[in-house]
PDB file of N, CA and C in Angstrom:
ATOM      1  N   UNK A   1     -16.358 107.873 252.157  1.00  0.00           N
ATOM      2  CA  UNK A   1     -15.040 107.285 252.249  1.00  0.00           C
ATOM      3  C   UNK A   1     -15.160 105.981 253.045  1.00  0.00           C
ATOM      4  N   UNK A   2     -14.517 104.653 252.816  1.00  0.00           N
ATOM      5  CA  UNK A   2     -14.152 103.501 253.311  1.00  0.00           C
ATOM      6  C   UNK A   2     -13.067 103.634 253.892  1.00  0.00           C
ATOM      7  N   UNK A   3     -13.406 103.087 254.666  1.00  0.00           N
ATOM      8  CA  UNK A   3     -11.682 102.561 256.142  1.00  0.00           C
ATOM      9  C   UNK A   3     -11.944 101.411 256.618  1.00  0.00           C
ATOM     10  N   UNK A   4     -10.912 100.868 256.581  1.00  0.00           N
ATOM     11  CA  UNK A   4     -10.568  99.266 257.469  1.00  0.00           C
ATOM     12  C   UNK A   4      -9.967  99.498 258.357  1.00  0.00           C
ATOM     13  N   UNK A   5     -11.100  98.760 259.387  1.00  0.00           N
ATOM     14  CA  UNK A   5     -10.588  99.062 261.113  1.00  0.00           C
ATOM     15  C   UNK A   5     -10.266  97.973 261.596  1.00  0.00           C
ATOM     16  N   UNK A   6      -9.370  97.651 262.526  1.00  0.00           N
ATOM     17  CA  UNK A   6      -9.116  96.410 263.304  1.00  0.00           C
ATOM     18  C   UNK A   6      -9.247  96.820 264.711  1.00  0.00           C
ATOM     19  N   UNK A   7     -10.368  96.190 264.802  1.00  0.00           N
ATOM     20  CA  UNK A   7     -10.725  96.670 266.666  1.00  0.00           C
ATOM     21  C   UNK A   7     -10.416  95.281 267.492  1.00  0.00           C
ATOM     22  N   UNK A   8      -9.844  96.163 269.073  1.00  0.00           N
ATOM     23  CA  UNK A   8      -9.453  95.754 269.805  1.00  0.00           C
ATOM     24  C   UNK A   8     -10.276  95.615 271.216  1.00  0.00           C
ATOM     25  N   UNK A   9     -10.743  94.715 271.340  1.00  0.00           N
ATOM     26  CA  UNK A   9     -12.301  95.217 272.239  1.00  0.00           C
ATOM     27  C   UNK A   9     -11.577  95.168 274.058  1.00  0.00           C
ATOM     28  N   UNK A  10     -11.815  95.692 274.832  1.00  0.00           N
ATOM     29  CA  UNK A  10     -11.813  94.997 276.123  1.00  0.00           C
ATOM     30  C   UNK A  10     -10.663  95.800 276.450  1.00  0.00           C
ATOM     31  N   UNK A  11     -10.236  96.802 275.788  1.00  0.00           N
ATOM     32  CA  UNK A  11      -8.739  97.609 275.853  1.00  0.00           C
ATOM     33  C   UNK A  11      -8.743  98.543 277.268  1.00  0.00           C
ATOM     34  N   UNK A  12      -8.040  98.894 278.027  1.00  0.00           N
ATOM     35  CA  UNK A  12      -8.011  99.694 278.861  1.00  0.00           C
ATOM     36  C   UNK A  12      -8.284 101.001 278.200  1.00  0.00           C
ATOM     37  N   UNK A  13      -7.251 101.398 277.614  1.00  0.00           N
ATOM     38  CA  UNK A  13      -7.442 102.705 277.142  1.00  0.00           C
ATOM     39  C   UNK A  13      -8.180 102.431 275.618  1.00  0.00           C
ATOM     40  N   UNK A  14      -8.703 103.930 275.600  1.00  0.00           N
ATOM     41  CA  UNK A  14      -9.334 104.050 274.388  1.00  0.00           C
ATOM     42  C   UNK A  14      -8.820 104.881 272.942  1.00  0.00           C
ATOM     43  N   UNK A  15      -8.557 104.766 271.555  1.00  0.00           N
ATOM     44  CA  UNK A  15      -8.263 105.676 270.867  1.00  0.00           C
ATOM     45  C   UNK A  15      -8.108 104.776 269.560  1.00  0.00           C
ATOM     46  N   UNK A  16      -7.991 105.862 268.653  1.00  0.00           N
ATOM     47  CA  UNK A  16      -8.300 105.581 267.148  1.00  0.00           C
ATOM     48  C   UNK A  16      -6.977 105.977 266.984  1.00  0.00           C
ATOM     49  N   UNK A  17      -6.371 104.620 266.099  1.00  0.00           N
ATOM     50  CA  UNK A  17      -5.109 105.019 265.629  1.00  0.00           C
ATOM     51  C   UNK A  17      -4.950 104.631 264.089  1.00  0.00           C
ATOM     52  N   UNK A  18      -4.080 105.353 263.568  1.00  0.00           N
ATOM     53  CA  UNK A  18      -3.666 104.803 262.006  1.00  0.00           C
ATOM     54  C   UNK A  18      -2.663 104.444 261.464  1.00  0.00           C
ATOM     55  N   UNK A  19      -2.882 103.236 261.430  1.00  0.00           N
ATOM     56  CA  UNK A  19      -1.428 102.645 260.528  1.00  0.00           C
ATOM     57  C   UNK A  19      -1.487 102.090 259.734  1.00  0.00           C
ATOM     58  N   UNK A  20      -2.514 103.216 258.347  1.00  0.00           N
ATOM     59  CA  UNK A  20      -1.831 102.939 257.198  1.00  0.00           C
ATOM     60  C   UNK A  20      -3.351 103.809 256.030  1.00  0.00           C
ATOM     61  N   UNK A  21      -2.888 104.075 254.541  1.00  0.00           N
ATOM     62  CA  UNK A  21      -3.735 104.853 254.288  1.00  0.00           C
ATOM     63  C   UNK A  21      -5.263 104.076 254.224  1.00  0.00           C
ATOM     64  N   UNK A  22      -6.041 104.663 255.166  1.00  0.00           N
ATOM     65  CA  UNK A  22      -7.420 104.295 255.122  1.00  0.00           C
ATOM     66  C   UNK A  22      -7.534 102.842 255.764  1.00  0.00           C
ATOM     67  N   UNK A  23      -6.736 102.868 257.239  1.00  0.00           N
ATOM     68  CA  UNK A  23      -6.676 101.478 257.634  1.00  0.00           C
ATOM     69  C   UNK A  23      -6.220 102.068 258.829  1.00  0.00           C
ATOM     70  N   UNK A  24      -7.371 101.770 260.103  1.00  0.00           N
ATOM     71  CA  UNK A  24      -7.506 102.251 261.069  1.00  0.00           C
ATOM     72  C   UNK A  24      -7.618 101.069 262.150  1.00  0.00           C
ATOM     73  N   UNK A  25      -6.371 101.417 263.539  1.00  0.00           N
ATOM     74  CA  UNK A  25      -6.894 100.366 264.717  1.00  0.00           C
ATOM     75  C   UNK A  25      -7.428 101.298 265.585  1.00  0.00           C
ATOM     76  N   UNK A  26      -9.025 100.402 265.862  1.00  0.00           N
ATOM     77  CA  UNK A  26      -9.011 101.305 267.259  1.00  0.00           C
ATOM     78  C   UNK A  26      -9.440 100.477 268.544  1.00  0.00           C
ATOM     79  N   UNK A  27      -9.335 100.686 269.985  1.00  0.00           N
ATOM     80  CA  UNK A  27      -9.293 100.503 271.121  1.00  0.00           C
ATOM     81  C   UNK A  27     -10.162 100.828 271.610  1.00  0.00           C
ATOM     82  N   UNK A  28     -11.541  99.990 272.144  1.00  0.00           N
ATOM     83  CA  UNK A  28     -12.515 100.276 272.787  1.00  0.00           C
ATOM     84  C   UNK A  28     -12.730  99.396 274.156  1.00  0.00           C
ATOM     85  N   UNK A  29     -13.007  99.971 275.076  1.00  0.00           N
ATOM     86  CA  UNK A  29     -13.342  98.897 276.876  1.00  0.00           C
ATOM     87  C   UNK A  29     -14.089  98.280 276.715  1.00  0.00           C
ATOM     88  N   UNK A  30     -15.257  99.054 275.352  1.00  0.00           N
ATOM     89  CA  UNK A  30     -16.474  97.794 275.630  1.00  0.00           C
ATOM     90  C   UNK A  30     -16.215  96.308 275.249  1.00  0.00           C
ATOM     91  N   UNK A  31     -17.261  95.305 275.927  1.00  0.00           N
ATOM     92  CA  UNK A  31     -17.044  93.976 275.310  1.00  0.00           C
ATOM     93  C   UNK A  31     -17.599  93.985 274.150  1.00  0.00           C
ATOM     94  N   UNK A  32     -17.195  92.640 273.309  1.00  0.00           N
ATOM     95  CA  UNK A  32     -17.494  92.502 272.391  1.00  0.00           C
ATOM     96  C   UNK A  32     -18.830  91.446 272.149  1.00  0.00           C
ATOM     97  N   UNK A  33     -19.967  92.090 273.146  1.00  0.00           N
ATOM     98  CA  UNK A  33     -21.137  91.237 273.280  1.00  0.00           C
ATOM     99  C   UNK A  33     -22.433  92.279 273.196  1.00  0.00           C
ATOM    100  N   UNK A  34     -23.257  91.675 272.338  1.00  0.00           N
ATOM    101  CA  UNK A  34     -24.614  92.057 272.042  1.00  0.00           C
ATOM    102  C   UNK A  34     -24.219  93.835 271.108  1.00  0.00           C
ATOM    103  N   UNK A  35     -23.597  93.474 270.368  1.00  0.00           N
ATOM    104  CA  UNK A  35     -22.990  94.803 269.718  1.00  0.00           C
ATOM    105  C   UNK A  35     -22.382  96.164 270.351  1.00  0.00           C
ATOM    106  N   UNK A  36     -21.987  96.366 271.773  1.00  0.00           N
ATOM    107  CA  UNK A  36     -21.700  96.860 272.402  1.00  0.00           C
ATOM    108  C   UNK A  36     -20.198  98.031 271.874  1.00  0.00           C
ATOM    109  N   UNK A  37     -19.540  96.994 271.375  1.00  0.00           N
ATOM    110  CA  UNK A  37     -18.267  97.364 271.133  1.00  0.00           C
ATOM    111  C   UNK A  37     -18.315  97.855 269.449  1.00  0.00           C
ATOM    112  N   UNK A  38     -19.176  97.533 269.309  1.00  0.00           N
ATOM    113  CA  UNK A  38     -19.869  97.866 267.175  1.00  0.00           C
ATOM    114  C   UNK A  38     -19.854  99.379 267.595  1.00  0.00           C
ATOM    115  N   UNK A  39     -20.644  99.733 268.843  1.00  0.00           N
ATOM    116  CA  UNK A  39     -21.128 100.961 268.723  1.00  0.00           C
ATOM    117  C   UNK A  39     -20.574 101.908 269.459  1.00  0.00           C
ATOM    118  N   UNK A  40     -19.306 101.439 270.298  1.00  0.00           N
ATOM    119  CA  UNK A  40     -18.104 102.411 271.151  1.00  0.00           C
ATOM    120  C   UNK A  40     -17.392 103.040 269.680  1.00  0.00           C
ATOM    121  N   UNK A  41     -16.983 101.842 268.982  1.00  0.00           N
ATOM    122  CA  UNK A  41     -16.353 102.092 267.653  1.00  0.00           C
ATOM    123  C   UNK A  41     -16.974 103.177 266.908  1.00  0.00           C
ATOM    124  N   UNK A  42     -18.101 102.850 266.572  1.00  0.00           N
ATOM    125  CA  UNK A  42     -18.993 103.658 265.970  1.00  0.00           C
ATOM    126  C   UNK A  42     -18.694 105.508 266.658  1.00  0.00           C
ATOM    127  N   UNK A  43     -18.732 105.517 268.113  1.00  0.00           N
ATOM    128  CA  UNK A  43     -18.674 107.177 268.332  1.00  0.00           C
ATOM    129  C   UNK A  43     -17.477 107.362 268.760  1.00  0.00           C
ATOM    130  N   UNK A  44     -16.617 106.227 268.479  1.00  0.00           N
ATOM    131  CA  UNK A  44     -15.154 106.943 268.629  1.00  0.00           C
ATOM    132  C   UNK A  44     -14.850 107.302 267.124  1.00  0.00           C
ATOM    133  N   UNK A  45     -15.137 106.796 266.188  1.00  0.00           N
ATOM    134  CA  UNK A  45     -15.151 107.330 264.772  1.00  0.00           C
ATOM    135  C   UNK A  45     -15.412 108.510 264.396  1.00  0.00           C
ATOM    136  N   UNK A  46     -17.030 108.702 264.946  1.00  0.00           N
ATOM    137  CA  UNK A  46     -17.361 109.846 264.614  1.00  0.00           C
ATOM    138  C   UNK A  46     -16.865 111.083 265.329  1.00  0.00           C
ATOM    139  N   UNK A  47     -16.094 110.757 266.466  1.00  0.00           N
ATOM    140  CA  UNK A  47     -15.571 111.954 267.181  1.00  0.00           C
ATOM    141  C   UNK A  47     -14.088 112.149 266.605  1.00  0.00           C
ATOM    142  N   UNK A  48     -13.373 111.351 265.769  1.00  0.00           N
ATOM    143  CA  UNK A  48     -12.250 111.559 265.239  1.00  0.00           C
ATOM    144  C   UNK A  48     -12.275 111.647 264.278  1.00  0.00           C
ATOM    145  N   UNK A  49     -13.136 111.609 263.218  1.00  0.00           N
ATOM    146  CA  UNK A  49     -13.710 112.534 261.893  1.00  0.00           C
ATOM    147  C   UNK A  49     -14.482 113.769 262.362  1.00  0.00           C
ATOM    148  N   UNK A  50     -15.138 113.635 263.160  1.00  0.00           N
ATOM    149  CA  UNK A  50     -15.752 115.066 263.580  1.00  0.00           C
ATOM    150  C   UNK A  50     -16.904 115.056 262.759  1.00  0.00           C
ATOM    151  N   UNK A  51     -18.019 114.077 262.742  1.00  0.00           N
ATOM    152  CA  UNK A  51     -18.795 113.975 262.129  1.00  0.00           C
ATOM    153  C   UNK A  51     -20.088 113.695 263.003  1.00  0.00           C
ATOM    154  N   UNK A  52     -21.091 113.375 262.694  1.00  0.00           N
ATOM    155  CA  UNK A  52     -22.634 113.114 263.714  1.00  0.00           C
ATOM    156  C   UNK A  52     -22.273 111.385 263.385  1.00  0.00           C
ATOM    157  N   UNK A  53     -22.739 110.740 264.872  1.00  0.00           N
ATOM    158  CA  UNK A  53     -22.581 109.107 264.730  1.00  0.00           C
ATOM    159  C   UNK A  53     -23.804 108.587 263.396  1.00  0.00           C
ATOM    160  N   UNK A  54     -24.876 109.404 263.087  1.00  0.00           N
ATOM    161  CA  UNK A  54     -25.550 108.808 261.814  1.00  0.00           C
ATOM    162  C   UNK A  54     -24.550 108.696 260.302  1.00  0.00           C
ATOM    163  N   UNK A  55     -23.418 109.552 260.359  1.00  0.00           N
ATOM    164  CA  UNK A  55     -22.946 109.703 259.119  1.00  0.00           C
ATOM    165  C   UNK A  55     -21.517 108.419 259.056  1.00  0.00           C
ATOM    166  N   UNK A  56     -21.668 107.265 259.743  1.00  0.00           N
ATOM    167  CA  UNK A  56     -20.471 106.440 260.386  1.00  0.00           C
ATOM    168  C   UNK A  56     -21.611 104.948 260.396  1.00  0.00           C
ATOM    169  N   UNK A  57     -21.239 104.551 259.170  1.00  0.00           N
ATOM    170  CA  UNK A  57     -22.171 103.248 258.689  1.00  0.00           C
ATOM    171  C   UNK A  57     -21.000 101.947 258.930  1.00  0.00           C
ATOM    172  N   UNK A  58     -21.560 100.915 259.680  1.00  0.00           N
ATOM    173  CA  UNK A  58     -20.584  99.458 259.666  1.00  0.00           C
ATOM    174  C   UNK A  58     -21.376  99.003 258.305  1.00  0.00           C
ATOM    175  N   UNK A  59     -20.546  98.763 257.433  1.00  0.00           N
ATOM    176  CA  UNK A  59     -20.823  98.151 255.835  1.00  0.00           C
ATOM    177  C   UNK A  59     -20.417  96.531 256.003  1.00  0.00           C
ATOM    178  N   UNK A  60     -19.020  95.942 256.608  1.00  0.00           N
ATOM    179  CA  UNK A  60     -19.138  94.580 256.592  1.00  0.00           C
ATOM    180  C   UNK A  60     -18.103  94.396 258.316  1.00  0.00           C
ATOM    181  N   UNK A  61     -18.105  92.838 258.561  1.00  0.00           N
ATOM    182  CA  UNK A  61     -17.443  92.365 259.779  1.00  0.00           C
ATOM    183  C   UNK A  61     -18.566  92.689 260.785  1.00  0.00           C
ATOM    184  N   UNK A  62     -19.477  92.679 261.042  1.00  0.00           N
ATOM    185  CA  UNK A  62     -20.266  92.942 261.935  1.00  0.00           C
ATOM    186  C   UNK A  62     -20.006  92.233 263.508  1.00  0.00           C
ATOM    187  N   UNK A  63     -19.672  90.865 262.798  1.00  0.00           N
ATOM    188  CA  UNK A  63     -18.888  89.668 264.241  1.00  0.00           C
ATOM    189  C   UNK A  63     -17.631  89.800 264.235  1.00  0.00           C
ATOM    190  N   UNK A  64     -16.620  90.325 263.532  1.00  0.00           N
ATOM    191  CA  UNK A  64     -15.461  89.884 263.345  1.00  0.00           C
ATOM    192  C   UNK A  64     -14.588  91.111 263.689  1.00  0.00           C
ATOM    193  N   UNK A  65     -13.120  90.955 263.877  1.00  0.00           N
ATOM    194  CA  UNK A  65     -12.514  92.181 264.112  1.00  0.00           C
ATOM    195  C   UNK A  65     -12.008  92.969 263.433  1.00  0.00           C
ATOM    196  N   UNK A  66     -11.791  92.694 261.963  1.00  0.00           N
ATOM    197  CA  UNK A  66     -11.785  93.408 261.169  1.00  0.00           C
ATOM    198  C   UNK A  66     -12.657  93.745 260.465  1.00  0.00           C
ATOM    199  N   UNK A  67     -13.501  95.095 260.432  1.00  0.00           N
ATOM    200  CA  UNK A  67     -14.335  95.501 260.023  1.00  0.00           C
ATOM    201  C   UNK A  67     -14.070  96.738 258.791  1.00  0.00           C
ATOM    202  N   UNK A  68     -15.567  96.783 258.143  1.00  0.00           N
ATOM    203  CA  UNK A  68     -15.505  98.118 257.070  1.00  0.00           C
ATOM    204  C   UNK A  68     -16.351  99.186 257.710  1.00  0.00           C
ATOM    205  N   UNK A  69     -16.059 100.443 257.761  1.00  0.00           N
ATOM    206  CA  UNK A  69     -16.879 101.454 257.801  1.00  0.00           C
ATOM    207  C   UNK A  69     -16.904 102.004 256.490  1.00  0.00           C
ATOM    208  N   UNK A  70     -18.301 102.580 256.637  1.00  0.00           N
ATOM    209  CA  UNK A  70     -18.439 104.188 255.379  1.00  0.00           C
ATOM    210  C   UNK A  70     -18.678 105.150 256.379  1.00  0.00           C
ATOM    211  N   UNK A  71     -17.647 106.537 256.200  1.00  0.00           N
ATOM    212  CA  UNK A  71     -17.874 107.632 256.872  1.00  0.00           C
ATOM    213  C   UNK A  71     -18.474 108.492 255.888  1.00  0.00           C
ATOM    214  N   UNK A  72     -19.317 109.189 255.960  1.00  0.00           N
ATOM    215  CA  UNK A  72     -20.147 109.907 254.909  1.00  0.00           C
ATOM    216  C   UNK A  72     -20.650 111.216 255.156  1.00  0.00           C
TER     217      UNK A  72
END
């Protein structure tokens, strides 16, 4: 499955929210330097699918804030 995330880097609080089908914001503290915040995203995903962080692929946006995942 594909989802479009719009991350929010540098957030106090943290959490995965949804507003809208298969279009996800989420809120991570980390910065958005040396992929840091790629990979908060990354295991806040997998803990709100309930999945292992290998099965939670960044497919595109790698620099940018709107990004694609594949959860698999």
């Amino acid at each position: 499955m594909k989802i479009s995330v719009s991350v929010k880097p540098n957030s106090k609080a943290e959490k995965v929210e949804l507003l809208a089908e298969n279009h996800y914001q989420v809120r991570v503290n980390a910065p958005p330097v040396e992929g840091k915040a790629n990979e908060r995203v990354i295991e806040l995903l997998a803990e709100h699918f309930k999945v292992p962080k290998s099965r939670v692929q960044l497919c595109s946006g790698g620099k940018s804030k709107k990004k694609v995942f594949e959860i698999g």
